[in-house]
N, C-alpha and C. Protein backbone atom coordinates (compact mmCIF):
# COMPACT_ATOMS: atom_id res chain seq x y z
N UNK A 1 38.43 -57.28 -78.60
CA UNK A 1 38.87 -56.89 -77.28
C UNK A 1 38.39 -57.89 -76.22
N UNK A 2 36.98 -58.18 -76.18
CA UNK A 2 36.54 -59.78 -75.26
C UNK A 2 37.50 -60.98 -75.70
N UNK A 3 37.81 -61.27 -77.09
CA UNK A 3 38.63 -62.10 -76.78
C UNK A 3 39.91 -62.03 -76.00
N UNK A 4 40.49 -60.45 -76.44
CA UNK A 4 41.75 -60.95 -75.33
C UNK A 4 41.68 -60.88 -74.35
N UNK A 5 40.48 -60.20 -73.81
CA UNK A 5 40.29 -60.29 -72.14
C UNK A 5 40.31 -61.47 -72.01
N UNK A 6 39.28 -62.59 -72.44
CA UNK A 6 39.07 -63.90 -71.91
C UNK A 6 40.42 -64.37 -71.95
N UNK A 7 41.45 -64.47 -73.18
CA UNK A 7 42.90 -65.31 -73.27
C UNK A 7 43.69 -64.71 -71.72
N UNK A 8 43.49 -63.09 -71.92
CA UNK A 8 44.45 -62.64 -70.65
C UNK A 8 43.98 -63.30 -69.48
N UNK A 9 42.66 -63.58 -69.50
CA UNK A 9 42.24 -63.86 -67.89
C UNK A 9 42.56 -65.57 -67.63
N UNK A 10 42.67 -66.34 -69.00
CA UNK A 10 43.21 -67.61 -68.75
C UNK A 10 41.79 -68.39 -68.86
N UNK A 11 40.67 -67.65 -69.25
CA UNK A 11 39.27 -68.51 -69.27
C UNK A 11 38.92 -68.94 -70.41
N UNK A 12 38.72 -69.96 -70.78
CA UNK A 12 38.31 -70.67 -72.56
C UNK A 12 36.98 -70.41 -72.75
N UNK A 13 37.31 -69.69 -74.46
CA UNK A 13 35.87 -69.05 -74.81
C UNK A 13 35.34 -70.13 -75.98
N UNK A 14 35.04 -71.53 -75.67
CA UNK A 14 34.21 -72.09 -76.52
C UNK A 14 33.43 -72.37 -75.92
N UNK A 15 32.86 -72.00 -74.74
CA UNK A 15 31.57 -71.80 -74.29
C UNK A 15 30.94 -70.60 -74.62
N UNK A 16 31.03 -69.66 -75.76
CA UNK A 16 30.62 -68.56 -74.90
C UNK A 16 30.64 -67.80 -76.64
N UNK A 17 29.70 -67.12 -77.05
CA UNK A 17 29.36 -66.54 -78.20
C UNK A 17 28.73 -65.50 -78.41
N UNK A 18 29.49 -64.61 -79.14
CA UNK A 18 28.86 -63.20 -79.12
C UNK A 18 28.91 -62.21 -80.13
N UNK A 19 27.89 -61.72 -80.66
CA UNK A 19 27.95 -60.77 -82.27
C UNK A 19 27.84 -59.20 -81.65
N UNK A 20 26.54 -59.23 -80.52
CA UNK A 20 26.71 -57.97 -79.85
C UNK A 20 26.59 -57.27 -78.71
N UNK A 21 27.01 -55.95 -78.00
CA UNK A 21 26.31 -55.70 -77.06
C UNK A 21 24.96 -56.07 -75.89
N UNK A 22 24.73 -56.08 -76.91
CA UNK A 22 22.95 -56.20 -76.58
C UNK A 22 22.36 -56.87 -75.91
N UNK A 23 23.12 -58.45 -76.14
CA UNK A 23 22.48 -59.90 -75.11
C UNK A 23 21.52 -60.42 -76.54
N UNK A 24 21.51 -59.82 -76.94
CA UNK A 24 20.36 -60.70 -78.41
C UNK A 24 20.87 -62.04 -79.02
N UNK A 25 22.33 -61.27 -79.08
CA UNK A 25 23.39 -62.24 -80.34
C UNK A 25 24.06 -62.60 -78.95
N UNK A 26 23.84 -63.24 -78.22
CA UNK A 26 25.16 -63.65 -77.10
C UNK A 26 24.69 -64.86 -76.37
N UNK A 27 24.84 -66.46 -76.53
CA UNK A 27 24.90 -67.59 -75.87
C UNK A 27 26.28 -67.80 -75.40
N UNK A 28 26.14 -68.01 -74.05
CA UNK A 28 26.66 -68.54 -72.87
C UNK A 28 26.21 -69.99 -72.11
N UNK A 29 27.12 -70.69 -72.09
CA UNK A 29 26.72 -72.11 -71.25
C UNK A 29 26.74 -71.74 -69.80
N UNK A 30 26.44 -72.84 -68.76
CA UNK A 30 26.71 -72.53 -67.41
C UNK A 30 28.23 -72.49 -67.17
N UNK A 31 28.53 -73.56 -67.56
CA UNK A 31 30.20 -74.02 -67.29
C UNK A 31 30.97 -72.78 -67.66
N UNK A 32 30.98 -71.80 -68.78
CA UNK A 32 31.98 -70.80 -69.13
C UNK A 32 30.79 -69.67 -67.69
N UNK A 33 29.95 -69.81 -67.46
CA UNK A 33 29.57 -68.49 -67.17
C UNK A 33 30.12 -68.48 -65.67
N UNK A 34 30.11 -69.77 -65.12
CA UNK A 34 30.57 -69.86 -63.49
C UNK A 34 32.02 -70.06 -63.78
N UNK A 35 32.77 -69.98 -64.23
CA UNK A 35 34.40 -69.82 -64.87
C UNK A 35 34.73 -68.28 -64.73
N UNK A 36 33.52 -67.68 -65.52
CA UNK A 36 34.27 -66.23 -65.84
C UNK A 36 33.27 -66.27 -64.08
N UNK A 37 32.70 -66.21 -63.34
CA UNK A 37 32.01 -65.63 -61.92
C UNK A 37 33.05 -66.00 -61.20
N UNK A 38 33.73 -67.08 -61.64
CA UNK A 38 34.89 -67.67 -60.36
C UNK A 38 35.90 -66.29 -60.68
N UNK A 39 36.45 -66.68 -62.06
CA UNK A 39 37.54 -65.43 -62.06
C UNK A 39 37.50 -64.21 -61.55
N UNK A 40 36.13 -63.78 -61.81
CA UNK A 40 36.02 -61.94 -60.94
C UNK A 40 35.66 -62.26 -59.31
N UNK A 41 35.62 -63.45 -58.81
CA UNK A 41 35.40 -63.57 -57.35
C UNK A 41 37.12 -63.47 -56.83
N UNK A 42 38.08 -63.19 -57.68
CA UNK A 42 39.32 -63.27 -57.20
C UNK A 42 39.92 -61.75 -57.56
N UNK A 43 39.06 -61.01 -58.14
CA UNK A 43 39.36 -59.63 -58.84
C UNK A 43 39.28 -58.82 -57.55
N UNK A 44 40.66 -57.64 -57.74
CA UNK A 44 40.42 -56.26 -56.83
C UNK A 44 39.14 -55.31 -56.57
N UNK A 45 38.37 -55.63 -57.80
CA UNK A 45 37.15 -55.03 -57.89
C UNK A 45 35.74 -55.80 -57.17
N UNK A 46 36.07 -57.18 -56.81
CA UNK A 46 34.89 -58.05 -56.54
C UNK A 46 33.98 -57.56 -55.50
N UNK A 47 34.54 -57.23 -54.51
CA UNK A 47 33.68 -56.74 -53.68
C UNK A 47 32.37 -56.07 -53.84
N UNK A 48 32.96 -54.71 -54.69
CA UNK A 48 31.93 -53.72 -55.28
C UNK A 48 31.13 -54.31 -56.34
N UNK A 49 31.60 -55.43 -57.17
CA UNK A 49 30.78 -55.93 -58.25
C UNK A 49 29.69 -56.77 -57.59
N UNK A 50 29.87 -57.78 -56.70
CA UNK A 50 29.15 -58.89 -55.76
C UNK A 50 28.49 -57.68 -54.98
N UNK A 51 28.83 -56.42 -54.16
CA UNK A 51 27.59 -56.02 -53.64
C UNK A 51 26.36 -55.34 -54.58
N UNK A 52 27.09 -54.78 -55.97
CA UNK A 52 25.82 -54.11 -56.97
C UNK A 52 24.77 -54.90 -57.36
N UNK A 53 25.22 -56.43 -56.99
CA UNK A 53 24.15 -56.94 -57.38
C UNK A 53 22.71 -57.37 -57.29
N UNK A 54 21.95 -57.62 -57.81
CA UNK A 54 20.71 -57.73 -57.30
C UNK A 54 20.68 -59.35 -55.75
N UNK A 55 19.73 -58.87 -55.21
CA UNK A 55 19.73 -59.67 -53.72
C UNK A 55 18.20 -60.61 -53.69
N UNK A 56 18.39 -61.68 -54.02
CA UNK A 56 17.27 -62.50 -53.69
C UNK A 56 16.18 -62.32 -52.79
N UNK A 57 15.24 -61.84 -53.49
CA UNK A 57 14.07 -61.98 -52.36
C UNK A 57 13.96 -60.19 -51.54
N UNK A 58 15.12 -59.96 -51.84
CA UNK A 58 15.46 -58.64 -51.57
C UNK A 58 15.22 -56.84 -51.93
N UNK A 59 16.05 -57.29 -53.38
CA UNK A 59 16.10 -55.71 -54.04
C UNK A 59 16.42 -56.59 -55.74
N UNK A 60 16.47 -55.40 -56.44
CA UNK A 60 16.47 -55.28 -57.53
C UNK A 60 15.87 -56.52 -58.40
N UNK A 61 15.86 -57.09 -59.34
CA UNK A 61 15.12 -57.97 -59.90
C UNK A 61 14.56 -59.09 -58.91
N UNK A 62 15.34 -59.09 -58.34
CA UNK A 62 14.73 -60.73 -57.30
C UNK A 62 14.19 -60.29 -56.12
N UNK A 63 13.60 -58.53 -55.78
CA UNK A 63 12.86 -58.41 -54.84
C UNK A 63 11.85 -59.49 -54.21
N UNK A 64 11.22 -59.82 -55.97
CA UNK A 64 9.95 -60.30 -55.70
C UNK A 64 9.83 -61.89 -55.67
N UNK A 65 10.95 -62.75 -55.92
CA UNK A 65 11.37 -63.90 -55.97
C UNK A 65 11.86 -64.86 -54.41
N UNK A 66 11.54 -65.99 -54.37
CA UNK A 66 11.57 -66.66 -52.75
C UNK A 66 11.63 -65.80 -51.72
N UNK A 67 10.67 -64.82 -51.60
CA UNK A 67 11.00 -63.98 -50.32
C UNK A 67 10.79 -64.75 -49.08
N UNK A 68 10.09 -65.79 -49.25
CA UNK A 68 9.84 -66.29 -47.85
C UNK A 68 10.53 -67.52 -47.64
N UNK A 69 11.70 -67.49 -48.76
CA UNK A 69 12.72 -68.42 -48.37
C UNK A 69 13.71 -68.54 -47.67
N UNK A 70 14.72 -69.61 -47.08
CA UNK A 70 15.53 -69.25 -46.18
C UNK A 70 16.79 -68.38 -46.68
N UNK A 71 17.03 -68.74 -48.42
CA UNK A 71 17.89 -68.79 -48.84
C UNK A 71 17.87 -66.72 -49.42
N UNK A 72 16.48 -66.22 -49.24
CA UNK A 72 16.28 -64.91 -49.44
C UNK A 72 17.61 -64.05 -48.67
N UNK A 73 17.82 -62.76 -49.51
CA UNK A 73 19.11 -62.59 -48.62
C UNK A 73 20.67 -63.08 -48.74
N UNK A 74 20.68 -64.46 -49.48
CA UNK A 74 21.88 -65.35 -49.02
C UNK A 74 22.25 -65.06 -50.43
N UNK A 75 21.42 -64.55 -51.83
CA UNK A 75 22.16 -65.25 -52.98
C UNK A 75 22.04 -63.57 -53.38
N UNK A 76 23.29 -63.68 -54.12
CA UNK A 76 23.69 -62.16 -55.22
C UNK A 76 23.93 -62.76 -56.32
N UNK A 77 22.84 -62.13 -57.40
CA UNK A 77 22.89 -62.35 -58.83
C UNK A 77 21.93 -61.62 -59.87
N UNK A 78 22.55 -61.79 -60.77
CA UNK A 78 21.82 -61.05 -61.93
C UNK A 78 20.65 -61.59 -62.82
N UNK A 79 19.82 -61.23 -63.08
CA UNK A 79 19.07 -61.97 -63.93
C UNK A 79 19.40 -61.16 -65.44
N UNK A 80 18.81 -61.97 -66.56
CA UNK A 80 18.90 -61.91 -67.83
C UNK A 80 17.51 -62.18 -68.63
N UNK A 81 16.73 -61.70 -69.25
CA UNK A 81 15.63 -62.13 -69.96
C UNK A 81 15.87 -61.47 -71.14
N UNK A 82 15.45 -62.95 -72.64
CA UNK A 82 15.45 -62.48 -73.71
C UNK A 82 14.27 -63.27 -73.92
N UNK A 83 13.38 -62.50 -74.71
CA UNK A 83 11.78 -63.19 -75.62
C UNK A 83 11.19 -62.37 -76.06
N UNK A 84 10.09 -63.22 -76.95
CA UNK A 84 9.87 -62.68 -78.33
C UNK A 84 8.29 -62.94 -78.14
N UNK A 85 7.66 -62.18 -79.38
CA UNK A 85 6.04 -62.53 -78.97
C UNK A 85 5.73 -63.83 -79.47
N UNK A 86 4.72 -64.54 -79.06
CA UNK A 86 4.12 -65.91 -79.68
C UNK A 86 2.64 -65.42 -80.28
N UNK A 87 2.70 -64.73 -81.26
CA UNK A 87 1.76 -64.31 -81.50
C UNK A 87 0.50 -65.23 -81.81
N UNK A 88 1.07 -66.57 -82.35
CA UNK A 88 0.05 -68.06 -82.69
C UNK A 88 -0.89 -68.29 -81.47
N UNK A 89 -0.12 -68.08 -80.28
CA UNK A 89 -0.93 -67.90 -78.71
C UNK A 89 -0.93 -66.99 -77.86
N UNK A 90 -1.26 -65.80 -78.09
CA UNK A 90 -1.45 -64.87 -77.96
C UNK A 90 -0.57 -64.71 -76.70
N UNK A 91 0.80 -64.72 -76.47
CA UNK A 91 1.50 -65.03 -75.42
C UNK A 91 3.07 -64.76 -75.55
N UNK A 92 3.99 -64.89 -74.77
CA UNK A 92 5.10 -64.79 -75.13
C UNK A 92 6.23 -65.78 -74.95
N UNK A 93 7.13 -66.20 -76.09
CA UNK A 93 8.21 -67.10 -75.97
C UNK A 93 9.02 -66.77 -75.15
N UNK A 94 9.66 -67.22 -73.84
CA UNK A 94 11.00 -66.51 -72.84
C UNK A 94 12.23 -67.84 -74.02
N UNK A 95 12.90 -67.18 -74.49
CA UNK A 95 14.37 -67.77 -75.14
C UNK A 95 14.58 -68.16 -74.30
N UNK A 96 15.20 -67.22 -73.48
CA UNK A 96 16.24 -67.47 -72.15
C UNK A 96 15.87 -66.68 -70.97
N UNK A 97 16.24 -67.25 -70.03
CA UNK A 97 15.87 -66.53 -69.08
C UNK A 97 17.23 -66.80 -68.26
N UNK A 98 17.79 -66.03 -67.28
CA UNK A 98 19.04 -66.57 -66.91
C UNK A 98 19.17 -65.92 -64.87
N UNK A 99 19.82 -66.39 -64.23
CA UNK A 99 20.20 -66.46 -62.93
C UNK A 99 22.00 -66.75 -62.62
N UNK A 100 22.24 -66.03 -62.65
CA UNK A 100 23.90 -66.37 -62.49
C UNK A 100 24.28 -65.06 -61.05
N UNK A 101 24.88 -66.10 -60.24
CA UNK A 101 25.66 -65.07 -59.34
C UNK A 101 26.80 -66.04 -58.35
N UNK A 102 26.77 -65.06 -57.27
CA UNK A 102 27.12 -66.21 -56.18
C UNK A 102 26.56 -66.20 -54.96
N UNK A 103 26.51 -67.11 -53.64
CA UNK A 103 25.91 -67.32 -52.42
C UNK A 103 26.93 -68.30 -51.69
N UNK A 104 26.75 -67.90 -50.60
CA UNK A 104 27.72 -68.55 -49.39
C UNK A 104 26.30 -69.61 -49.03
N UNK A 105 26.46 -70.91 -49.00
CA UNK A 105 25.41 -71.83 -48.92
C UNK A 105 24.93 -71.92 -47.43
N UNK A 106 24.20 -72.60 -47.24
CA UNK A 106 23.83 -73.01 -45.98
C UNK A 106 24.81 -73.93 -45.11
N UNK A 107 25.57 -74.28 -45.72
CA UNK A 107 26.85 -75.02 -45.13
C UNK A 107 28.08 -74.15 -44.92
N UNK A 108 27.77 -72.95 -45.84
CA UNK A 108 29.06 -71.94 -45.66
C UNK A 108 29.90 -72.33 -47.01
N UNK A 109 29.66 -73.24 -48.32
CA UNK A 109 30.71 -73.22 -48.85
C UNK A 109 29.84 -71.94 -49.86
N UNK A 110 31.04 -71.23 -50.30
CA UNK A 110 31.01 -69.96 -51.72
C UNK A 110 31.38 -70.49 -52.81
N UNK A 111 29.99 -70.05 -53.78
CA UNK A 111 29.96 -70.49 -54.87
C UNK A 111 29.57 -69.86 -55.52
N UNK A 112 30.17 -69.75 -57.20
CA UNK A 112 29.32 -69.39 -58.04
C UNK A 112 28.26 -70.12 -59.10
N UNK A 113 27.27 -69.47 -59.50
CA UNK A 113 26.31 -70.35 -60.15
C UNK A 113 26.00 -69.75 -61.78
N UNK A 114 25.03 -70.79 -62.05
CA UNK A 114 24.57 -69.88 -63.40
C UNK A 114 23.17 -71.23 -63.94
N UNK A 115 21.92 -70.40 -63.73
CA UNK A 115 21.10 -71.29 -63.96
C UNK A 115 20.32 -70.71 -65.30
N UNK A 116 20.01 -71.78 -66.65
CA UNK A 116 19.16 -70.90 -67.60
C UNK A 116 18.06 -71.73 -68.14
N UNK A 117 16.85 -70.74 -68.13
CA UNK A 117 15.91 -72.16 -68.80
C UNK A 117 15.63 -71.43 -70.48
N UNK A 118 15.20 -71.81 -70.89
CA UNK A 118 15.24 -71.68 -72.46
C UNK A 118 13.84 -72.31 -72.97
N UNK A 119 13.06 -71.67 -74.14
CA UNK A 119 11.95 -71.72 -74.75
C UNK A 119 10.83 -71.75 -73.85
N UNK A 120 10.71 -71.28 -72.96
CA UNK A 120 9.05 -71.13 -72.49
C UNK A 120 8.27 -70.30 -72.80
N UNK A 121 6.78 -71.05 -72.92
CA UNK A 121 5.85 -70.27 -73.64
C UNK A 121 5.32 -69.69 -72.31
N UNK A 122 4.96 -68.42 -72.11
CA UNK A 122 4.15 -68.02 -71.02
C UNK A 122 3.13 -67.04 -71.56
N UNK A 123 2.42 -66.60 -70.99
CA UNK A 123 1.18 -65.67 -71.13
C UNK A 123 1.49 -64.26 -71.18
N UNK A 124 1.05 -63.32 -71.40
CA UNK A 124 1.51 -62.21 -71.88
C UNK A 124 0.72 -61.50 -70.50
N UNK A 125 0.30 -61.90 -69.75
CA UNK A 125 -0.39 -61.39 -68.91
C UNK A 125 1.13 -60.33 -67.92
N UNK A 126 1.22 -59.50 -67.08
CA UNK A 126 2.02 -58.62 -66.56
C UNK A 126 2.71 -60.06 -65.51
N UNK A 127 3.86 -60.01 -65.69
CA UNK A 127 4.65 -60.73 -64.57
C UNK A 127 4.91 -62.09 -64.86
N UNK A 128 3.92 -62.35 -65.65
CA UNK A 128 4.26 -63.92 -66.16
C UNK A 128 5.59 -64.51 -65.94
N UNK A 129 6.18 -63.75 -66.84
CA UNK A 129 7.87 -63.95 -66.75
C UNK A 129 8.13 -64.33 -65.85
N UNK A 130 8.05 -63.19 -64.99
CA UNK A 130 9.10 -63.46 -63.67
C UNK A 130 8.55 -64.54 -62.74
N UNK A 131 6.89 -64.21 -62.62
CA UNK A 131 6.33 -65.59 -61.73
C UNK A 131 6.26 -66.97 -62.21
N UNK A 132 6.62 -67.23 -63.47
CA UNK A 132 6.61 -69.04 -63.64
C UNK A 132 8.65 -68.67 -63.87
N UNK A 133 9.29 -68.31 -64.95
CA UNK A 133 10.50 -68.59 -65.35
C UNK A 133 11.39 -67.84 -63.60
N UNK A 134 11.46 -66.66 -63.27
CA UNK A 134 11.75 -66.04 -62.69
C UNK A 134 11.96 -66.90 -60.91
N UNK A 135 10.56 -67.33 -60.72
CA UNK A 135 10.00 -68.39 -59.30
C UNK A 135 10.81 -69.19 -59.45
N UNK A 136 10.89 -70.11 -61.15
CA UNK A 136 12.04 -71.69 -60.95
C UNK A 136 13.30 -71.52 -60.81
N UNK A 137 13.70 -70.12 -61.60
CA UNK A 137 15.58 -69.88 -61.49
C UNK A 137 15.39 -69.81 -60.05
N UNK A 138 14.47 -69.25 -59.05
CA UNK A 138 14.56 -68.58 -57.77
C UNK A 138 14.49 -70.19 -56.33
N UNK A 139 13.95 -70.71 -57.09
CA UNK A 139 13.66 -72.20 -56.37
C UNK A 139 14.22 -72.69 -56.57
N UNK A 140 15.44 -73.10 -57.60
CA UNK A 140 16.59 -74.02 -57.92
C UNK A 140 17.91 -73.02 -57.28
N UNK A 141 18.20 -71.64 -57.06
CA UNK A 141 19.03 -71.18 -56.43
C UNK A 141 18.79 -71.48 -54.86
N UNK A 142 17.47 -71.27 -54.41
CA UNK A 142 17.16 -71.57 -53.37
C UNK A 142 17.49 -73.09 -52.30
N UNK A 143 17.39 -73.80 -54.09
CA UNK A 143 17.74 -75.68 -53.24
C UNK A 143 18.93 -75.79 -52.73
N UNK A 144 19.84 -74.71 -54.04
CA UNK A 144 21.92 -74.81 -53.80
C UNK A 144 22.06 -74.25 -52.43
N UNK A 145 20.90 -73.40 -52.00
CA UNK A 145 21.72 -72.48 -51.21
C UNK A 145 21.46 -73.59 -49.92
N UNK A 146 20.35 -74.49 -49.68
CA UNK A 146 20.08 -75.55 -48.97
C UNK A 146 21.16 -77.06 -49.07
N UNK A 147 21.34 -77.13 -49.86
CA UNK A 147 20.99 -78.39 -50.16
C UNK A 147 23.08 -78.54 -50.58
N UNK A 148 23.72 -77.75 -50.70
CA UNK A 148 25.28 -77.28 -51.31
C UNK A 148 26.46 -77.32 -50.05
């Protein structure tokens, strides 16, 4: 059924791989992921989808991310975390960690994005995650929303 959505919607799925639900079994590149963000930025539904989303610096996952940035506020997106324990260092592997949404830049152009970093070892300590992997997706959305 995802495949024929993707054929119906006209978006090419050799970026884009998936066994299940879950996000476990599912790699995505940037290029297919800001493809399929462009396509639903043209959907009857976009509105309501772009406001559910989490708000930089704001609310939901990215409350706690560049709040004292300019760009806080400006970007709607989702985050994604998959990892596993590193038990060799008493710590945890982040696979992936992911940032995909969109933001009207500091210049005014609208865009969609999709930023992912992959294999970091971090500390198992509470927040780790979000304060080293979580801070860089939040500081590289932050540059687009400057710098775009």
């Amino acid at each position: 059924m995802i495949h024929d959505f993707l054929t119906k919607a006209g978006l090419k799925d050799d970026g884009a791989s998936q066994a299940d639900g879950a996000g476990g079994s599912a790699n995505f590149t940037p290029d297919f992921m800001t493809s399929y963000l462009a396509y639903w930025a043209g959907h009857e539904q976009f509105q309501k989808f772009h406001d559910a989303l989490p708000v930089l610096g704001k609310d939901g996952t990215l409350f706690q991310i560049q709040v004292n940035s300019p760009a806080a506020g400006q970007v709607f997106a989702k985050t994604g975390t998959y990892g596993r324990s590193d038990l060799l260092h008493q710590g945890v592997m982040v696979d992936s960690k992911a940032l995909a949404g969109y933001m009207t830049t500091k210049s005014g152009k609208k865009i969609s994005f999709a930023i992912f970093v992959n294999h970091v070892p971090v500390s198992s300590a509470p927040n780790a995650i979000r304060d080293i992997c979580g801070q860089a997706l939040g500081e590289i959305a932050a540059a687009g929303y400057e710098f775009l």
